[in-house]
Protein backbone atom coordinates (compact mmCIF):
# COMPACT_ATOMS: atom_id res chain seq x y z
CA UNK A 1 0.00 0.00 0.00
CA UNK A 2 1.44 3.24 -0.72
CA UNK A 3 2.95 5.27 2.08
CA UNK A 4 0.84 8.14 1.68
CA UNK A 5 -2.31 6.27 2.48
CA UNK A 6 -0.90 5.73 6.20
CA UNK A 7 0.54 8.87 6.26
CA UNK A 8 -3.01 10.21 5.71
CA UNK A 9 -5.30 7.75 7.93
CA UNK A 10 -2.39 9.51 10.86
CA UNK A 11 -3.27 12.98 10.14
CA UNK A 12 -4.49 14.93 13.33
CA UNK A 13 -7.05 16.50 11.20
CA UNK A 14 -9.47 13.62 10.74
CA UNK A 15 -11.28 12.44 14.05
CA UNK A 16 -11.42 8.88 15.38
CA UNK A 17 -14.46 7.97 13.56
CA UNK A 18 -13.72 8.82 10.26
CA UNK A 19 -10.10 7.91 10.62
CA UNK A 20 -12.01 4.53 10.99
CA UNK A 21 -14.39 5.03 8.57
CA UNK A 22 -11.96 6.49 6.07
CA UNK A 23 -9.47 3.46 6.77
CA UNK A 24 -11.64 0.94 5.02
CA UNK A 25 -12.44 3.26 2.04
CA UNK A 26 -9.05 4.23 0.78
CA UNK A 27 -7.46 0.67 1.09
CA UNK A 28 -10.43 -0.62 -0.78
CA UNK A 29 -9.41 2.58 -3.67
CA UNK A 30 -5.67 1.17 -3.22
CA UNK A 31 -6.82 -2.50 -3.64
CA UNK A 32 -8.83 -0.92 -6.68
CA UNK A 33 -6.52 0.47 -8.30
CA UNK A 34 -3.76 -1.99 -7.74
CA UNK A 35 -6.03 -4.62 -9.58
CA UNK A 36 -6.32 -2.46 -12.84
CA UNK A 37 -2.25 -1.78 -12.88
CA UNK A 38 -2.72 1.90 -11.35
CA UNK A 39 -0.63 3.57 -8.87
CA UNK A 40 -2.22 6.48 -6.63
CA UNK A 41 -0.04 8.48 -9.59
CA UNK A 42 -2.27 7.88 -12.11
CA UNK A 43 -4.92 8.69 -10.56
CA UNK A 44 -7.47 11.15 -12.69
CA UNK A 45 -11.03 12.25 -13.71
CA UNK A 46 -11.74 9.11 -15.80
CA UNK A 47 -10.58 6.64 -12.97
CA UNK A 48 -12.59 8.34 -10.57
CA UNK A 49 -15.52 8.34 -12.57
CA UNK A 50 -14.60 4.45 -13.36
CA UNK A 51 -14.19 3.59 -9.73
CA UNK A 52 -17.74 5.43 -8.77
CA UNK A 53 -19.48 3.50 -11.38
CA UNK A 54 -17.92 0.28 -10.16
CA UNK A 55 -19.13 0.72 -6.39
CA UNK A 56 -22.88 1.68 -8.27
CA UNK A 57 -22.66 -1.55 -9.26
CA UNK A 58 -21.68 -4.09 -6.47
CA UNK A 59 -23.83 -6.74 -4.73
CA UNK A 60 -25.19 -6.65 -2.24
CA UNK A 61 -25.81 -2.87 -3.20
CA UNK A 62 -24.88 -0.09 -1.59
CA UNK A 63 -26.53 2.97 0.07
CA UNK A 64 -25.78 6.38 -1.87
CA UNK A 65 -24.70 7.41 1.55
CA UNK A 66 -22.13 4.64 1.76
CA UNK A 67 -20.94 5.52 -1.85
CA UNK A 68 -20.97 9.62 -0.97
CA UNK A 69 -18.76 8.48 1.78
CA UNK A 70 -16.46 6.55 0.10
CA UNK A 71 -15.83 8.89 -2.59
CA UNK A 72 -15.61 11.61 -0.15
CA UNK A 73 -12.50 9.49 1.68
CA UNK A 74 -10.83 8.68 -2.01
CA UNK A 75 -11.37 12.87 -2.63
CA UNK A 76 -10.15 13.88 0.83
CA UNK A 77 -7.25 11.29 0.04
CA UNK A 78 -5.99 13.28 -3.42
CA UNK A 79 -6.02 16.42 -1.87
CA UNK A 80 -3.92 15.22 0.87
CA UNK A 81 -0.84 13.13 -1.32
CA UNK A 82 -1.78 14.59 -4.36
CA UNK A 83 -2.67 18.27 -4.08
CA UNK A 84 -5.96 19.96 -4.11
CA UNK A 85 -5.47 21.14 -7.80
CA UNK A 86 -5.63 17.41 -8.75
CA UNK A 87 -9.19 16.73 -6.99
CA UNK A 88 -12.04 16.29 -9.64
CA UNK A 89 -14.84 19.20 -9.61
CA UNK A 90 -17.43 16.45 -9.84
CA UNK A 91 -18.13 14.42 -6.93
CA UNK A 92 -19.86 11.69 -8.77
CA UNK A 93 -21.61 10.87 -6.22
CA UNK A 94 -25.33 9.45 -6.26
CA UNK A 95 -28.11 11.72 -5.53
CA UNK A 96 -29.53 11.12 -1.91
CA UNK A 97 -33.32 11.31 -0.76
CA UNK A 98 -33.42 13.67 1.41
CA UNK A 99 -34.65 12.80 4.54
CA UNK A 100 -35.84 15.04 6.93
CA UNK A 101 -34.50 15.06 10.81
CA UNK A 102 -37.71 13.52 13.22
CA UNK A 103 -37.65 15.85 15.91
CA UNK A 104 -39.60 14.42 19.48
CA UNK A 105 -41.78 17.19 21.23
CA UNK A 106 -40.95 19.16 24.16
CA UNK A 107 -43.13 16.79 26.49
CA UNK A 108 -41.15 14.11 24.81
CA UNK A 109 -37.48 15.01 25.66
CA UNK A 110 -38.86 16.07 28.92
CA UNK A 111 -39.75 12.73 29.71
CA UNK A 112 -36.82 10.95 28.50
CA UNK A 113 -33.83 13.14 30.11
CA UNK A 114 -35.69 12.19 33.67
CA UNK A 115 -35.60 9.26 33.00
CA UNK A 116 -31.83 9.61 32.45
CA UNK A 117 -32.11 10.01 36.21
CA UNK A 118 -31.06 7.12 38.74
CA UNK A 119 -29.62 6.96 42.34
CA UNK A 120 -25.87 7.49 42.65
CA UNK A 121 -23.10 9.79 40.52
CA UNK A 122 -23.60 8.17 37.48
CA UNK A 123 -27.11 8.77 37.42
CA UNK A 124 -26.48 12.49 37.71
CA UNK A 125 -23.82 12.38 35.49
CA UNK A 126 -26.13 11.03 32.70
CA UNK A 127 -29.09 13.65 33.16
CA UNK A 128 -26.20 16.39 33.37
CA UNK A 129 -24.77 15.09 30.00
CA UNK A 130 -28.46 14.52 28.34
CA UNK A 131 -29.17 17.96 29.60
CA UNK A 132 -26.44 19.90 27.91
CA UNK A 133 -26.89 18.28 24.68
CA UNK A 134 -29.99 19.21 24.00
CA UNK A 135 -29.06 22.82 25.77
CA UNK A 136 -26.40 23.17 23.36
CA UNK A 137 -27.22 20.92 20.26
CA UNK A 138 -23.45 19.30 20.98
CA UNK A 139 -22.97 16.22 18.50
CA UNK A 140 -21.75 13.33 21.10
CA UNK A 141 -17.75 13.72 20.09
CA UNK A 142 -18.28 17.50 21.32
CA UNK A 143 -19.88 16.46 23.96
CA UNK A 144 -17.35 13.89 25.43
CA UNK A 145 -14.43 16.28 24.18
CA UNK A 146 -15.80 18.91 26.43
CA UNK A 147 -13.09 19.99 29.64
CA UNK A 148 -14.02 21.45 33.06
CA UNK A 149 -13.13 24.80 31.72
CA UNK A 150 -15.00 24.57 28.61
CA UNK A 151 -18.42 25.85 30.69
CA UNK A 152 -18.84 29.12 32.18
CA UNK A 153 -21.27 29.45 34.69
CA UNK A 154 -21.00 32.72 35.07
CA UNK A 155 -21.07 33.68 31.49
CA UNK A 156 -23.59 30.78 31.07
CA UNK A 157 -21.88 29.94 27.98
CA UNK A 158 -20.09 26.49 26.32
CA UNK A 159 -16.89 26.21 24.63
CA UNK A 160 -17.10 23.67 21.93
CA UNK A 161 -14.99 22.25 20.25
CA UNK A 162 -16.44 20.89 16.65
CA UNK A 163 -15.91 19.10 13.65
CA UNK A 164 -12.29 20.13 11.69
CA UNK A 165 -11.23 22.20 14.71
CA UNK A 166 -13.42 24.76 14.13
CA UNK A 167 -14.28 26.14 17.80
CA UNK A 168 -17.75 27.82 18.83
CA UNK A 169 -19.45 29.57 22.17
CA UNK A 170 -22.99 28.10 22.79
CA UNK A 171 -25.33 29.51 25.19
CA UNK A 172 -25.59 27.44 28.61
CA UNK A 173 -29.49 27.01 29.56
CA UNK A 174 -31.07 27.43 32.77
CA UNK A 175 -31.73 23.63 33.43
CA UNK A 176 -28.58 22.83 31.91
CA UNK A 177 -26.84 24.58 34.02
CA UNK A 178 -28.69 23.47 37.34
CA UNK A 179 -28.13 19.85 36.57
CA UNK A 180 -24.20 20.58 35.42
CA UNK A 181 -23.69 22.42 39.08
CA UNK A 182 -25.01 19.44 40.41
CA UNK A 183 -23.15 17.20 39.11
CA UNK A 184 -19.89 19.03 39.59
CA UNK A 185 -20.30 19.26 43.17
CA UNK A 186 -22.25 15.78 43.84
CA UNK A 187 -20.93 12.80 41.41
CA UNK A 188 -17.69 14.14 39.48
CA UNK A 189 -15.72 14.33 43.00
CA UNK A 190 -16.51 10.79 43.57
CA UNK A 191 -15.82 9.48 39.92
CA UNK A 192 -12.61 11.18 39.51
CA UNK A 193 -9.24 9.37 39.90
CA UNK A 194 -6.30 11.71 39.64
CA UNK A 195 -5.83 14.79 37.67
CA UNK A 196 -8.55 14.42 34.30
CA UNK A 197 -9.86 17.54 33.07
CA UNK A 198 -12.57 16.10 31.16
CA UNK A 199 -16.25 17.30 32.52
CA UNK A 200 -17.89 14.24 32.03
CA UNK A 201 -16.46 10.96 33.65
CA UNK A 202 -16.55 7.15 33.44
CA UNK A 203 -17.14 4.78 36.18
CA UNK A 204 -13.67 4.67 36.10
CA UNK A 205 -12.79 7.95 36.41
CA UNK A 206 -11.61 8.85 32.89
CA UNK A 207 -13.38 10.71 29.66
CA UNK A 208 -16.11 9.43 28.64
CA UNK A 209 -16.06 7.54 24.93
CA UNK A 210 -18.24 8.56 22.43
CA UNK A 211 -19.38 4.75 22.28
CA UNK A 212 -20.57 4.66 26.27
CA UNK A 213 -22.68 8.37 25.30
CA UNK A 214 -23.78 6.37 22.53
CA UNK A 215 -25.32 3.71 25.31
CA UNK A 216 -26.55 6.04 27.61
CA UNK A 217 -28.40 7.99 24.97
CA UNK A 218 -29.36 5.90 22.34
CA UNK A 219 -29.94 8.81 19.84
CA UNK A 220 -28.06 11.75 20.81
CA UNK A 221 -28.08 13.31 17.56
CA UNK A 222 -31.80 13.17 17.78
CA UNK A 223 -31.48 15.68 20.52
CA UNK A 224 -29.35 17.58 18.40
CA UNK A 225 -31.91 17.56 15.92
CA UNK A 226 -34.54 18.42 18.78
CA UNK A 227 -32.36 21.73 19.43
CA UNK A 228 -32.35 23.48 16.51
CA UNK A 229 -36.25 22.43 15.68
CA UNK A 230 -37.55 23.36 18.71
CA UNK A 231 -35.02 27.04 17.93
CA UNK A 232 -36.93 27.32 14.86
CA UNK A 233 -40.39 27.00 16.03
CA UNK A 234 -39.68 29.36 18.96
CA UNK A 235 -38.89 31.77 16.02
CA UNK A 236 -35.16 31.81 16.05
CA UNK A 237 -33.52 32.52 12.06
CA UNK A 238 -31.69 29.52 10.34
CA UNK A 239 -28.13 32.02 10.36
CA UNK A 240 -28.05 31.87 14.10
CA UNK A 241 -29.26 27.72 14.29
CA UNK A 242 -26.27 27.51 11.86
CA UNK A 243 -24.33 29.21 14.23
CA UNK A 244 -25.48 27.21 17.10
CA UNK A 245 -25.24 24.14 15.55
CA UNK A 246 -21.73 24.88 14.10
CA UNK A 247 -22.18 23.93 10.11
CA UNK A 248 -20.29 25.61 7.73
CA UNK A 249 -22.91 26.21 5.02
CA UNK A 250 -26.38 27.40 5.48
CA UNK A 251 -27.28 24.50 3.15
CA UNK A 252 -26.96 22.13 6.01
CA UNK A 253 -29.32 23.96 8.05
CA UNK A 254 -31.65 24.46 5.36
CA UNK A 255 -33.31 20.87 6.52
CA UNK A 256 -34.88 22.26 9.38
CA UNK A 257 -36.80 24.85 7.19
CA UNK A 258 -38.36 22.15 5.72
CA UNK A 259 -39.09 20.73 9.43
CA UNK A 260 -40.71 23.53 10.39
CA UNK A 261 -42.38 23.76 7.01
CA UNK A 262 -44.79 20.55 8.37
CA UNK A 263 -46.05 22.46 11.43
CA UNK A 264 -47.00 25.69 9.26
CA UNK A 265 -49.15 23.59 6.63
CA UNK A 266 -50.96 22.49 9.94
CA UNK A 267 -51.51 25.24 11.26
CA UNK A 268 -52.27 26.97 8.02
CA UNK A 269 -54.96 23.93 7.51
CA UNK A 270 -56.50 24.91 10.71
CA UNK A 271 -56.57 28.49 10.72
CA UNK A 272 -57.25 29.66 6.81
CA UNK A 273 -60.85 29.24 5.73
CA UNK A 274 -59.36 27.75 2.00
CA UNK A 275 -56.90 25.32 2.84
């Protein structure tokens, strides 16, 4: 396998999950190409296009998602060994349905961060971390990434840090905040061992994994998703959700237009003597 392949599956710049992710795709583009006589050299607009056709057509099939992915890892890939000016214009990617996010009601997330709730630190812990990421719309790698001085109480703000380094201030709710106090002063004192700055802690006293938020909240990103609805509806602009939510293009935000779109044709059906 080509040097640079490692060399780029080691870079600092891609997170744990993708470097995972990312892993499998490019060694199946180096197996690829190594079984049509190509080098990573050689690679150009018409082998690209070749090798997106050739994952359209494998059994069992794949999901345009998986494909986008894929493509996106042989893409990021170029840029890295190659050079950005050698990076095709055209993803090649297949179109995706566009699905929209499922956001639960108020009453709804109400009733499932109690139940986050149990006797003992780690119960506290959990409705302390459920809290804040709905508060703040974290995604759960922000989340467990967060440090002790990353929230300011008095500021009532949270320093995130997101996707590609990029760095953000969220607003710290009310109940957020009640439930993070509490936890600081009742259950992280008796989970830590030794000096770990992370805010939220394992049984075993260090950072929590991504994997263990996973298990505790079975959808996080449905909270996240719950965040910037619930913004929406309460009348806040898609500029400042894209703030909030820390995506780079509007575009991405765009989805929750179409959320929000659903409640209007209700109420519109309700309230206009035409509909």
């Amino acid at each position: 396998m080509d040097e640079r392949i490692a060399r780029f599956l080691a870079s600092p710049a891609l997170s744990e999950s993708t470097r995972r992710a990312y892993g499998i795709d490019v060694r199946q583009f180096s197996d690829w190409l190594s079984s049509r006589g190509l080098k990573l050299d050689d690679f150009d607009v018409r082998s690209f296009a070749d090798y997106a056709a050739d994952l359209g057509r494998r059994r069992p099939k794949l999901a345009p998602a998986t494909i986008g992915r894929k493509l996106a890892a042989v893409r990021a890939l170029v840029r890295f060994a190659l050079g950005p000016e050698r990076v095709p214009d055209t993803s090649f990617a297949p179109r995706q349905p566009r699905r929209l996010p499922e956001a639960p009601k108020s009453e709804e997330i109400d009733t499932e961060l109690a139940a986050l709730e149990r006797d003992g630190p780690l119960g506290l812990r959990n409705r302390a971390l459920g809290e804040l990421v709905y508060s703040a719309g974290l995604r759960s790698r922000e989340a467990v990434d967060l440090d002790l001085g990353d929230v300011d109480f008095e500021q009532e703000l949270v320093h995130v840090h997101g996707k590609g380094g990029k760095e953000r201030m969220v607003p710290l709710g009310e109940e957020a905040a009640h439930w993070l106090a509490r936890y600081l002063h009742r259950a992280r004192p008796e989970l830590a061992r030794g000096a770990e700055n992370a805010l939220f802690l394992s049984a075993r006293g260090r950072r929590l994994d991504t994997s263990t938020l996973r298990r505790l909240l079975p959808h996080p990103h449905r909270l996240r998703h719950a965040f910037a609805t619930h913004l929406l509806e309460g009348g806040a602009d898609l500029r400042t959700i894209q703030e909030l939510l820390g995506h780079s293009s509007l575009s991405t935000t765009q989805i929750y237009s179409h959320v929000d779109g659903r409640r209007l044709r209700r109420v519109y059906d309700r309230a206009h003597p035409r509909s």
